[in-house]
C-alpha atoms as a PDB file:
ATOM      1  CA  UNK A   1     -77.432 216.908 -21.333  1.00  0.00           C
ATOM      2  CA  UNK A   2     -79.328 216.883 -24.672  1.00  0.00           C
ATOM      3  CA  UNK A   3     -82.183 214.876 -25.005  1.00  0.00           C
ATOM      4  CA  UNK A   4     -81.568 214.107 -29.017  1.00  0.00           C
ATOM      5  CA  UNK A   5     -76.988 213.730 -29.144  1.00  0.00           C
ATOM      6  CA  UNK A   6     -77.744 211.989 -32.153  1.00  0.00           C
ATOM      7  CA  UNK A   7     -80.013 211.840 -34.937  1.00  0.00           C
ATOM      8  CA  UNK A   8     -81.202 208.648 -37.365  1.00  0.00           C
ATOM      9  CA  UNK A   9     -78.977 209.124 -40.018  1.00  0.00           C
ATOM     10  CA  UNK A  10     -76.193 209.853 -37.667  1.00  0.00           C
ATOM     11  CA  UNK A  11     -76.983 206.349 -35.948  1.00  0.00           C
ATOM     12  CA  UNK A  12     -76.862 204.383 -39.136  1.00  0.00           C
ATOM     13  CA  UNK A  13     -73.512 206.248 -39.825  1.00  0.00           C
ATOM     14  CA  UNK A  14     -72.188 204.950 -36.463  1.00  0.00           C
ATOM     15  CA  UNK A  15     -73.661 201.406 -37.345  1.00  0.00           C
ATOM     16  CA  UNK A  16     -71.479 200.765 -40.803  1.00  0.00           C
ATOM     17  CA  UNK A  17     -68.673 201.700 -39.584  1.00  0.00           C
ATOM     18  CA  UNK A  18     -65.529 199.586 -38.967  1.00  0.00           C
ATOM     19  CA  UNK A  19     -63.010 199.985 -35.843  1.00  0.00           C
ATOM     20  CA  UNK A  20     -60.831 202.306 -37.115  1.00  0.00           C
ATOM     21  CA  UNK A  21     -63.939 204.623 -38.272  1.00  0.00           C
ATOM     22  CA  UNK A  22     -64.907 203.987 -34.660  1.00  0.00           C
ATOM     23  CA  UNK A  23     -61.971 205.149 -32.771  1.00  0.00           C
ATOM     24  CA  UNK A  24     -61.655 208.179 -35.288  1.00  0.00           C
ATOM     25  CA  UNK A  25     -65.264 209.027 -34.196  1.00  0.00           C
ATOM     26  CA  UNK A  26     -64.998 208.578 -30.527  1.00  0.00           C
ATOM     27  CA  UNK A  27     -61.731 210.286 -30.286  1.00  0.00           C
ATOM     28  CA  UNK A  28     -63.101 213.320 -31.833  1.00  0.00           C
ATOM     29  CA  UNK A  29     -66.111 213.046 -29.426  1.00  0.00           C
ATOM     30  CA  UNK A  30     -63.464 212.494 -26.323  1.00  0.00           C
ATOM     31  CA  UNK A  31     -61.776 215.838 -27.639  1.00  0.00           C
ATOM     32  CA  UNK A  32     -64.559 217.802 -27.785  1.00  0.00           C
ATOM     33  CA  UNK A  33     -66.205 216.772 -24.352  1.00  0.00           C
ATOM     34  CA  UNK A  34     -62.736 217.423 -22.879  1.00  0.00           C
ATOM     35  CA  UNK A  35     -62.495 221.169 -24.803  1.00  0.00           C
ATOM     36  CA  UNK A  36     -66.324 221.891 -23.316  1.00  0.00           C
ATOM     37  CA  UNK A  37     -64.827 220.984 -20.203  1.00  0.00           C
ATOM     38  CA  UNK A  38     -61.870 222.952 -19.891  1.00  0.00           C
ATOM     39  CA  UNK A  39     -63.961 225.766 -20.830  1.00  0.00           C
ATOM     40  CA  UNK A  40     -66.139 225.425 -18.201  1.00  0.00           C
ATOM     41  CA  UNK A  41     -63.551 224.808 -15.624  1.00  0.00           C
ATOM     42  CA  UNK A  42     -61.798 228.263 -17.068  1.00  0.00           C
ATOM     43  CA  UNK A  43     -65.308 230.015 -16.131  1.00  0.00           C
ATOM     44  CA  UNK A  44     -65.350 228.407 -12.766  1.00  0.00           C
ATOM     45  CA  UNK A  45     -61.954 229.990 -12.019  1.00  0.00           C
ATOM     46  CA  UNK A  46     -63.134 233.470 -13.293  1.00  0.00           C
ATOM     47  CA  UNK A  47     -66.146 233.358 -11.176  1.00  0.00           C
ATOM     48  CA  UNK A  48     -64.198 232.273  -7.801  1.00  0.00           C
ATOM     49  CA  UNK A  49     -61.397 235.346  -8.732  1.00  0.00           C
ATOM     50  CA  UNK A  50     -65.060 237.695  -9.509  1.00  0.00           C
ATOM     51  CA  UNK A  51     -65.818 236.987  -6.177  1.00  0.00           C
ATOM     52  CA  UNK A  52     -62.232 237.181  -4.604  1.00  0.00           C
ATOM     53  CA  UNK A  53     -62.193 240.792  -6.179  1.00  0.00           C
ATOM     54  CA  UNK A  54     -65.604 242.134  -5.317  1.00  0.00           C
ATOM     55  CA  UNK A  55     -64.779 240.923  -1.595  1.00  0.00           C
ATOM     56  CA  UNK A  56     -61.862 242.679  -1.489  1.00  0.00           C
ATOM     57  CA  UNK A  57     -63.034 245.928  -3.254  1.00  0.00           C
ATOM     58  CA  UNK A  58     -64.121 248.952  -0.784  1.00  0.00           C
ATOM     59  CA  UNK A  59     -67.448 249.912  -0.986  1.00  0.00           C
ATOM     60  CA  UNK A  60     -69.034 247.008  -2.425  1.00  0.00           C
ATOM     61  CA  UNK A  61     -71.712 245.181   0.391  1.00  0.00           C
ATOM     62  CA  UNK A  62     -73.670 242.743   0.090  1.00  0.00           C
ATOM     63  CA  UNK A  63     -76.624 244.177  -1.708  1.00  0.00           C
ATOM     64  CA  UNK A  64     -74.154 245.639  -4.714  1.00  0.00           C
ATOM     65  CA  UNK A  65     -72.386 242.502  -4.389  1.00  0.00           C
ATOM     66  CA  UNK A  66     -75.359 240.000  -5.009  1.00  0.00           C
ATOM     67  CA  UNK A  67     -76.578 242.140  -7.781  1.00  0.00           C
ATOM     68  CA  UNK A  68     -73.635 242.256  -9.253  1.00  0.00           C
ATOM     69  CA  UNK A  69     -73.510 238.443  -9.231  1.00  0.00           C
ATOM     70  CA  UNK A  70     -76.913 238.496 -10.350  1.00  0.00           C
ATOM     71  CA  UNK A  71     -76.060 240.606 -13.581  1.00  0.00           C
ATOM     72  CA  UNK A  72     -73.283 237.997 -14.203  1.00  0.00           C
ATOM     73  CA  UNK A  73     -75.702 235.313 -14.330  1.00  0.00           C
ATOM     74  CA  UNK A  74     -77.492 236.777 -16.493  1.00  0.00           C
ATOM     75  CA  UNK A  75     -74.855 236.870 -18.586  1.00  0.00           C
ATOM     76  CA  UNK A  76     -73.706 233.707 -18.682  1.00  0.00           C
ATOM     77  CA  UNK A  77     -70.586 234.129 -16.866  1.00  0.00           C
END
């Protein structure tokens, strides 16, 4: 998590506003935590089939295959 989500001015924003400001504000916070997460559950699913593939693929041991997991890391996959 970030150590600074919001800033000062952002803060005061949040302060003056009424409720239906506020629930315009937090649903479009709600919809963008749950788009970050479906994003990283889509990754998750492409690593576990990486590693369904690489298992199944001839020739690849477990040196090749930890490297290869190692470049994806590096990647950000």
């Amino acid at each position: 998590m970030k150590e600074n989500l919001i800033n000062r001015k952002q803060y005061k924003a949040v302060k003056k506003m009424d409720r239906q400001e506020m629930e315009v504000f937090l649903a479009d916070i709600y919809k963008t935590g749950f788009e970050d997460g479906v994003d990283a559950g889509n990754k998750a699913d492409f690593k576990i089939q990486l590693v369904e593939v690489l298992n199944n693929t001839k020739g690849i041991g477990p040196k090749l295959f930890d490297r290869i997991l190692e470049t994806a890391k590096e990647m950000g996959i």
